[in-house]
C-alpha atoms as a PDB file:
ATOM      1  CA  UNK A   1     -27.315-131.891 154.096  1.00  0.00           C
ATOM      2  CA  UNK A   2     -27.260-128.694 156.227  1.00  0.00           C
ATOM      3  CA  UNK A   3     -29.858-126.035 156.569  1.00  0.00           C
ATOM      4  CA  UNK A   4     -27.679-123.776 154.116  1.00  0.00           C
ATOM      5  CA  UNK A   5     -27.783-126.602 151.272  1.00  0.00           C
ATOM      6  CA  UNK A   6     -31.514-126.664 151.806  1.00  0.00           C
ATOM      7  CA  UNK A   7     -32.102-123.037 152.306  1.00  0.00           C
ATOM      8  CA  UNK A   8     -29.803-122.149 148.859  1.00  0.00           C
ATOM      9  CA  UNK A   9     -31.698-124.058 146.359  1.00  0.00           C
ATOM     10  CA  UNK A  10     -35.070-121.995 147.170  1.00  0.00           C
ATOM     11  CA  UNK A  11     -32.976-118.801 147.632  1.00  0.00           C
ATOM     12  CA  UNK A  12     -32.057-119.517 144.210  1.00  0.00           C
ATOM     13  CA  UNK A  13     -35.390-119.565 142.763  1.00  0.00           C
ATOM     14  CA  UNK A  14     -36.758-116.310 144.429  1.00  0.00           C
ATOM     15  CA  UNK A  15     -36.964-112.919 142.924  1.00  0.00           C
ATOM     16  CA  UNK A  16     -35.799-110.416 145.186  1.00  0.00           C
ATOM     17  CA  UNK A  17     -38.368-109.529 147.372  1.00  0.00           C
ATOM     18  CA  UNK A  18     -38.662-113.682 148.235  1.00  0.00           C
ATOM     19  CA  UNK A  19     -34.680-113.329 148.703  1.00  0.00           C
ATOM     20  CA  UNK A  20     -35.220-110.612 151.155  1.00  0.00           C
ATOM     21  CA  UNK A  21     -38.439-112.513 153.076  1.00  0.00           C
ATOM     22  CA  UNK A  22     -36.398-115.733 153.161  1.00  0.00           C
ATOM     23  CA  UNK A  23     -33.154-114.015 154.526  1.00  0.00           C
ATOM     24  CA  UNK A  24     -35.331-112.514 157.270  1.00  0.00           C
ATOM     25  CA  UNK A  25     -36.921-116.144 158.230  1.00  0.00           C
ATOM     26  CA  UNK A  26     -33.528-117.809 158.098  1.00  0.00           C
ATOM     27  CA  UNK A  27     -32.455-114.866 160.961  1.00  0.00           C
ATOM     28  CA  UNK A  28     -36.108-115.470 163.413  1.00  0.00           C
ATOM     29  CA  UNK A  29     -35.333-119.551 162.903  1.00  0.00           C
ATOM     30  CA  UNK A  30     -31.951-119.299 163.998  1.00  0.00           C
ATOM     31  CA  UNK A  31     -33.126-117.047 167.117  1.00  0.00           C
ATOM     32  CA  UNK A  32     -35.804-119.272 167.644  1.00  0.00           C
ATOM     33  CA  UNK A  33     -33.573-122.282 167.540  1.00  0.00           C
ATOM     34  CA  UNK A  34     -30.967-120.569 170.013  1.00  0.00           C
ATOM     35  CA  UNK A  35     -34.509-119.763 172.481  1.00  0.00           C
ATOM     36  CA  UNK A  36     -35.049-123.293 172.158  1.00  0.00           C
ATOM     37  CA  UNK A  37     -31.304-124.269 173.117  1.00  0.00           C
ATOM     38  CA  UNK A  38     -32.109-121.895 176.214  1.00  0.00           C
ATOM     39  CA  UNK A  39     -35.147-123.524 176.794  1.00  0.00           C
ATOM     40  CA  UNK A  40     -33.601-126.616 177.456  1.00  0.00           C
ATOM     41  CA  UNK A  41     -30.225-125.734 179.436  1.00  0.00           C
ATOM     42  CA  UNK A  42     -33.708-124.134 181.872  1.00  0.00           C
ATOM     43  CA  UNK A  43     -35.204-127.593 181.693  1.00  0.00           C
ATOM     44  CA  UNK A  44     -31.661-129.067 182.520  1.00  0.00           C
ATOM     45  CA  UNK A  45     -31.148-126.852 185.669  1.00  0.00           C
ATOM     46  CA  UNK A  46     -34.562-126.881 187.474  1.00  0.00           C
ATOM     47  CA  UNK A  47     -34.915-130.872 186.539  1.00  0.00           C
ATOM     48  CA  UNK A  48     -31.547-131.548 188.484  1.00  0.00           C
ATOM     49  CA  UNK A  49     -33.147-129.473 190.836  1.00  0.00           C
ATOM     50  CA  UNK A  50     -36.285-131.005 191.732  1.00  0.00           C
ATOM     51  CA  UNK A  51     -34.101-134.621 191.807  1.00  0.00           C
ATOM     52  CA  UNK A  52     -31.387-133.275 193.780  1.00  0.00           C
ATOM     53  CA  UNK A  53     -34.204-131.086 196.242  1.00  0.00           C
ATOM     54  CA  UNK A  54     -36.629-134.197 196.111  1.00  0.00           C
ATOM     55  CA  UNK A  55     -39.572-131.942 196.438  1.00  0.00           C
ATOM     56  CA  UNK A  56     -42.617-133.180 198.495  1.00  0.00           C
ATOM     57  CA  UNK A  57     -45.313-131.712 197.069  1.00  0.00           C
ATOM     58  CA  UNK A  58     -46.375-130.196 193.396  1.00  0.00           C
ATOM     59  CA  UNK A  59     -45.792-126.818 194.997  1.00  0.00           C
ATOM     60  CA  UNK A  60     -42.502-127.677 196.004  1.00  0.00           C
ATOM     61  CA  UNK A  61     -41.809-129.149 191.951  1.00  0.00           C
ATOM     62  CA  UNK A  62     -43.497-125.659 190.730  1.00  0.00           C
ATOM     63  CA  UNK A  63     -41.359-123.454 193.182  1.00  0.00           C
ATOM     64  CA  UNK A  64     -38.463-124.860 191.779  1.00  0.00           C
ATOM     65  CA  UNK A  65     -39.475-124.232 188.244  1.00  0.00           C
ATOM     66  CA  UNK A  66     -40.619-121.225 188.638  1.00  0.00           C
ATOM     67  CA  UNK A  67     -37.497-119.859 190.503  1.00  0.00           C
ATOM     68  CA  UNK A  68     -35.387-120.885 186.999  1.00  0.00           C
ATOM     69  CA  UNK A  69     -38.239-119.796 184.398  1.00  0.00           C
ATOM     70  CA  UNK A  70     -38.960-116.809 186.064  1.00  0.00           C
ATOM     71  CA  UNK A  71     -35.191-115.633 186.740  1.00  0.00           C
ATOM     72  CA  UNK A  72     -34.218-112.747 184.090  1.00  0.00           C
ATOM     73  CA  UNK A  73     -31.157-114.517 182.936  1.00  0.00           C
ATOM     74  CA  UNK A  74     -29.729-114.541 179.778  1.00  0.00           C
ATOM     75  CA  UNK A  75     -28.228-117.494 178.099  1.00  0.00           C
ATOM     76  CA  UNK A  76     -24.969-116.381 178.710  1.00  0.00           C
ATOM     77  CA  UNK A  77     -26.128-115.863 182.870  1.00  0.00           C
ATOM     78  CA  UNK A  78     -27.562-119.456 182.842  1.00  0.00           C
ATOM     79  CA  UNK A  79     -24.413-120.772 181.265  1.00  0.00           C
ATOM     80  CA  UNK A  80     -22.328-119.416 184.401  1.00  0.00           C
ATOM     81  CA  UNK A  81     -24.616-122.213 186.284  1.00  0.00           C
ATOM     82  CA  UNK A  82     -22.772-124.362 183.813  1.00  0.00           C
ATOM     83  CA  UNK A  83     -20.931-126.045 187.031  1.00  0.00           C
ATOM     84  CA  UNK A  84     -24.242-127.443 188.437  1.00  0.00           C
ATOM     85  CA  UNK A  85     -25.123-128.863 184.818  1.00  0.00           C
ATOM     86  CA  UNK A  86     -20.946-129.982 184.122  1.00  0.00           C
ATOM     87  CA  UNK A  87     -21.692-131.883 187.542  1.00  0.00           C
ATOM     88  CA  UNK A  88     -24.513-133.269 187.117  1.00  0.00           C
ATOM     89  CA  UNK A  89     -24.904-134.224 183.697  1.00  0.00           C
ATOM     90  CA  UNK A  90     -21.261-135.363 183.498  1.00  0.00           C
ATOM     91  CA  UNK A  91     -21.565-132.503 180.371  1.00  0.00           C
ATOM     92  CA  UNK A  92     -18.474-133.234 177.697  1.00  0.00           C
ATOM     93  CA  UNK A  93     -15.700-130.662 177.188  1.00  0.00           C
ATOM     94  CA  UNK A  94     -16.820-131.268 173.650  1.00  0.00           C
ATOM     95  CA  UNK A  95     -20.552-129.996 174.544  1.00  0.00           C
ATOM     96  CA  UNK A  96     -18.873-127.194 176.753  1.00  0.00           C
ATOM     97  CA  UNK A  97     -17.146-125.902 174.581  1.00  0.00           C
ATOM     98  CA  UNK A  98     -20.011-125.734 171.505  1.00  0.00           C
ATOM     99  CA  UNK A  99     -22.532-124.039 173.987  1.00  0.00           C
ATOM    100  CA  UNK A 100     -20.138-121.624 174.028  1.00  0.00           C
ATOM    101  CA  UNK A 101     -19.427-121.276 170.880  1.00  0.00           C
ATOM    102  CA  UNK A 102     -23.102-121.299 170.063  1.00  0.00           C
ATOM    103  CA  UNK A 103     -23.292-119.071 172.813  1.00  0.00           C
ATOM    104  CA  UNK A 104     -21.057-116.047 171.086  1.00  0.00           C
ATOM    105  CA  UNK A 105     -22.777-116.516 167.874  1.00  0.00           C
ATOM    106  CA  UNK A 106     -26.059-116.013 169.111  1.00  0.00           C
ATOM    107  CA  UNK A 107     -24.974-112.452 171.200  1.00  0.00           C
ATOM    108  CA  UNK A 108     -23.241-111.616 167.870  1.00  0.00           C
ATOM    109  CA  UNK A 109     -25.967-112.791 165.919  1.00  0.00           C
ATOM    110  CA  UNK A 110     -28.614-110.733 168.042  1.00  0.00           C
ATOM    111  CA  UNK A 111     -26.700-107.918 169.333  1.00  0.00           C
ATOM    112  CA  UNK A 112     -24.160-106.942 166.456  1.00  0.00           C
ATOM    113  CA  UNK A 113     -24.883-108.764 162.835  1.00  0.00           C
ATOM    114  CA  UNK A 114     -27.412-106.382 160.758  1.00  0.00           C
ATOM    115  CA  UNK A 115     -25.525-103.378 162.189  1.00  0.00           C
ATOM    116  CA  UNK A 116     -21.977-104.818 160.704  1.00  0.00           C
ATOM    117  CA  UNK A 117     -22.948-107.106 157.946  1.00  0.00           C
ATOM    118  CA  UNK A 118     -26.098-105.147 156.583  1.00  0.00           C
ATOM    119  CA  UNK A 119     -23.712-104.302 153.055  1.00  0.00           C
ATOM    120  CA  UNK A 120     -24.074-108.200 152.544  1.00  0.00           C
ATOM    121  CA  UNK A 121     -27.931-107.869 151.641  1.00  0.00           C
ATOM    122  CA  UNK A 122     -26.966-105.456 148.815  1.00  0.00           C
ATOM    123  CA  UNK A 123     -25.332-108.469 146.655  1.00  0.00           C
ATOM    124  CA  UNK A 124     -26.095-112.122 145.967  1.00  0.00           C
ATOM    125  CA  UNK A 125     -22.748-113.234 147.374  1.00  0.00           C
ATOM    126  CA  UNK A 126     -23.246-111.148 150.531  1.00  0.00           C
ATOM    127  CA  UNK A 127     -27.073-112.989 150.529  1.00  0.00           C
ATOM    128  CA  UNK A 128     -25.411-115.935 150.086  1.00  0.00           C
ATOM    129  CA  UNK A 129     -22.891-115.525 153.439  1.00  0.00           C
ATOM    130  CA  UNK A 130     -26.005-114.560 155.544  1.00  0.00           C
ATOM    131  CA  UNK A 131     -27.829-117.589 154.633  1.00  0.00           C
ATOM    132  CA  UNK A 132     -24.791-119.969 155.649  1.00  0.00           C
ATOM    133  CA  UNK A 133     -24.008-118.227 158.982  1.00  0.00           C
ATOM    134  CA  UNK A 134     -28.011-118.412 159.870  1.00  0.00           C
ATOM    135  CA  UNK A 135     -27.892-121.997 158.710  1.00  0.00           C
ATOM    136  CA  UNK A 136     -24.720-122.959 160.220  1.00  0.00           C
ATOM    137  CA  UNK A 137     -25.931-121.469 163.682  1.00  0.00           C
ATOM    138  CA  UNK A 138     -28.827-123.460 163.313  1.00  0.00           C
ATOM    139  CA  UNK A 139     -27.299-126.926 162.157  1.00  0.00           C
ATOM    140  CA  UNK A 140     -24.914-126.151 165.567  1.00  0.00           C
ATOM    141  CA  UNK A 141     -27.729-125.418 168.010  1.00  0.00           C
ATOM    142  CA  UNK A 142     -30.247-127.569 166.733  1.00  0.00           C
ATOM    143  CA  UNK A 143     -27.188-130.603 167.445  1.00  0.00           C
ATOM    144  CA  UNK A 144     -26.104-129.060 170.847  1.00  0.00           C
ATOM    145  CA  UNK A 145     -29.841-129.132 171.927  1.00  0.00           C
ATOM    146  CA  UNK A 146     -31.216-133.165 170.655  1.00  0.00           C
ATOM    147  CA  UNK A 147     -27.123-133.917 172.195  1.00  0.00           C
ATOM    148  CA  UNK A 148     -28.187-132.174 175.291  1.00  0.00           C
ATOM    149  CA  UNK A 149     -31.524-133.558 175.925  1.00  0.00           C
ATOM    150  CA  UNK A 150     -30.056-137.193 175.614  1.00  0.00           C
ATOM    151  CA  UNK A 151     -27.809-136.033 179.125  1.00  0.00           C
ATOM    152  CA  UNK A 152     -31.546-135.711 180.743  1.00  0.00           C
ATOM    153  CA  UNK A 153     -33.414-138.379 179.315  1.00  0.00           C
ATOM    154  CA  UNK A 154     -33.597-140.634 182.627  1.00  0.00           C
ATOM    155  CA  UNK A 155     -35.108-137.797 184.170  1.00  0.00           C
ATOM    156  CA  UNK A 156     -37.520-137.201 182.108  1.00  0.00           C
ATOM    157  CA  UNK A 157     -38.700-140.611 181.758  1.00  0.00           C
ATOM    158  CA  UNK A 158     -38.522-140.827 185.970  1.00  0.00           C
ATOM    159  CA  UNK A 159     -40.894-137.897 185.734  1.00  0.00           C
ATOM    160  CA  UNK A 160     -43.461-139.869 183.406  1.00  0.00           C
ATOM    161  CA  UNK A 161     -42.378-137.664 180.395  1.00  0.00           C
ATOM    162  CA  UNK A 162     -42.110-140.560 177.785  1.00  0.00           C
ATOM    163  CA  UNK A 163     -42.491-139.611 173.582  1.00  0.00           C
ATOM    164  CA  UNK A 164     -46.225-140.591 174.247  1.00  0.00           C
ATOM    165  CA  UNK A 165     -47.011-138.090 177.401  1.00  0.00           C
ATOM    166  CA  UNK A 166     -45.255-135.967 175.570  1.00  0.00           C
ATOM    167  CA  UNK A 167     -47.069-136.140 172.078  1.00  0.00           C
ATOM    168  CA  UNK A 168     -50.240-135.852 174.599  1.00  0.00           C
ATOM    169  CA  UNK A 169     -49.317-132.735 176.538  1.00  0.00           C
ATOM    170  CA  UNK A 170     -48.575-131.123 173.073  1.00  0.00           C
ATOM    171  CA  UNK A 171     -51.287-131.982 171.263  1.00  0.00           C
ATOM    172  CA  UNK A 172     -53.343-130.553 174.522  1.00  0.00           C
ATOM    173  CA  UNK A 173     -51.847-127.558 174.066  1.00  0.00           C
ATOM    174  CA  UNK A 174     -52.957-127.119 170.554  1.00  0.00           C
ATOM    175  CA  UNK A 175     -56.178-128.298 171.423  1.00  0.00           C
ATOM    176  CA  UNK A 176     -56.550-125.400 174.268  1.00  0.00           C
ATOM    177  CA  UNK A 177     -54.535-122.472 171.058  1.00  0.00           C
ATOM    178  CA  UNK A 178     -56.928-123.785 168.470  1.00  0.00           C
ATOM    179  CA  UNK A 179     -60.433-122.840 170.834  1.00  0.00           C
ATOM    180  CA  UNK A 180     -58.609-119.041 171.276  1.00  0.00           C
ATOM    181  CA  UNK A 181     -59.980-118.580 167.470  1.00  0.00           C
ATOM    182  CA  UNK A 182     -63.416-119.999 168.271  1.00  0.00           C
END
C-alpha cells in the first residue's frame, strides 16, 4: 500500500480544517523525505571521498565532510557530481534516471506547486490529487533513498557504522535533544 492509500482513509474522516492540516503535513513529509534523499547522495559523495582520499587523520575525515556538508549546493548541483557517484557506486540507469525524476518533482514541488495547483484545495477531488502527488513523491524518494544506501553499505560497515553503532549514535543524540528541555 502506498502513502496515498494510507493518507486517503484518514483524509476521509476529517472535517475540513483536519483536511487542510493533513494536506499541509503530506507537503513538509514529502520535503522532508526529498532533504533526506539529499542527505544521503551528501553521505554518498564525501564517503567515496574519504575511501578514495584515504585520509590520515580525523581532521583529514572531517575536512572532507565538511567540504560536501558545508558546500551551498542544491540537489540538483550535487546531482551534476552524479559522475563521481555513477563511477563509483556502479549507480543503475534505472536509479539515474528516478533521481532525476525525483529530482524535477521536488523543484516543481518546492518552487512552482501551491502557486499553480492552489484551485485544487478548493474541492475534494482537487484535495484528493494533492494528496497522491505528495504521496507518490514520497513512495519514489523514500525507494530511491533505502535503494541508494544499499550501493554504500560496505562503506559504512568499513567505517564501523553497523545497525547497532548506529541505533547508539542516535539514541545519543536524543539523549543530548532531550537535556535542551531540562
Amino acid at each position: 500500500m502506498g502513502r496515498y492509500e494510507e493518507v486517503l482513509e484518514e483524509y476521509l474522516n476529517e472535517d475540513d480544517d483536519g483536511r487542510a492540516r493533513l494536506i499541509y503535513a503530506q507537503f513538509g513529509l514529502a520535503i522532508y523525505c526529498t532533504n533526506c534523499l539529499e542527505e544521503t547522495f551528501s553521505i554518498m559523495l564525501w564517503t567515496n571521498r574519504i575511501f578514495r582520499q584515504k585520509p590520515k587523520t580525523n581532521k583529514e575525515v572531517n575536512d572532507i565532510i565538511d567540504a560536501v556538508e558545508n558546500t551551498k549546493k542544491t540537489m540538483e548541483l550535487l546531482l551534476n557530481e552524479i559522475n563521481e557517484i555513477k563511477e563509483n557506486y556502479c549507480i543503475s540507469e534505472t536509479h539515474q534516471e528516478l533521481l532525476k525524476k525525483v529530482l524535477a518533482k521536488r523543484n516543481y514541488l518546492i518552487h512552482k506547486y501551491f502557486r499553480l495547483e492552489i484551485q485544487k484545495f478548493y474541492s475534494e477531488t482537487g484535495q484528493k490529487e494533492m494528496l497522491k502527488y505528495f504521496g507518490d513523491i514520497i513512495d519514489e524518494t523514500t525507494l530511491i533513498d533505502r535503494e541508494l544506501n544499499q550501493y554504500f553499505e560496505h562503506y559504512k560497515l568499513k567505517l564501523g557504522f553497523n545497525e547497532e553503532k548506529i541505533e547508539e549514535l542516535v539514541a545519543k543524540m536524543k539523549e543530548e535533544e532531550i537535556k535542551r528541555d531540562y
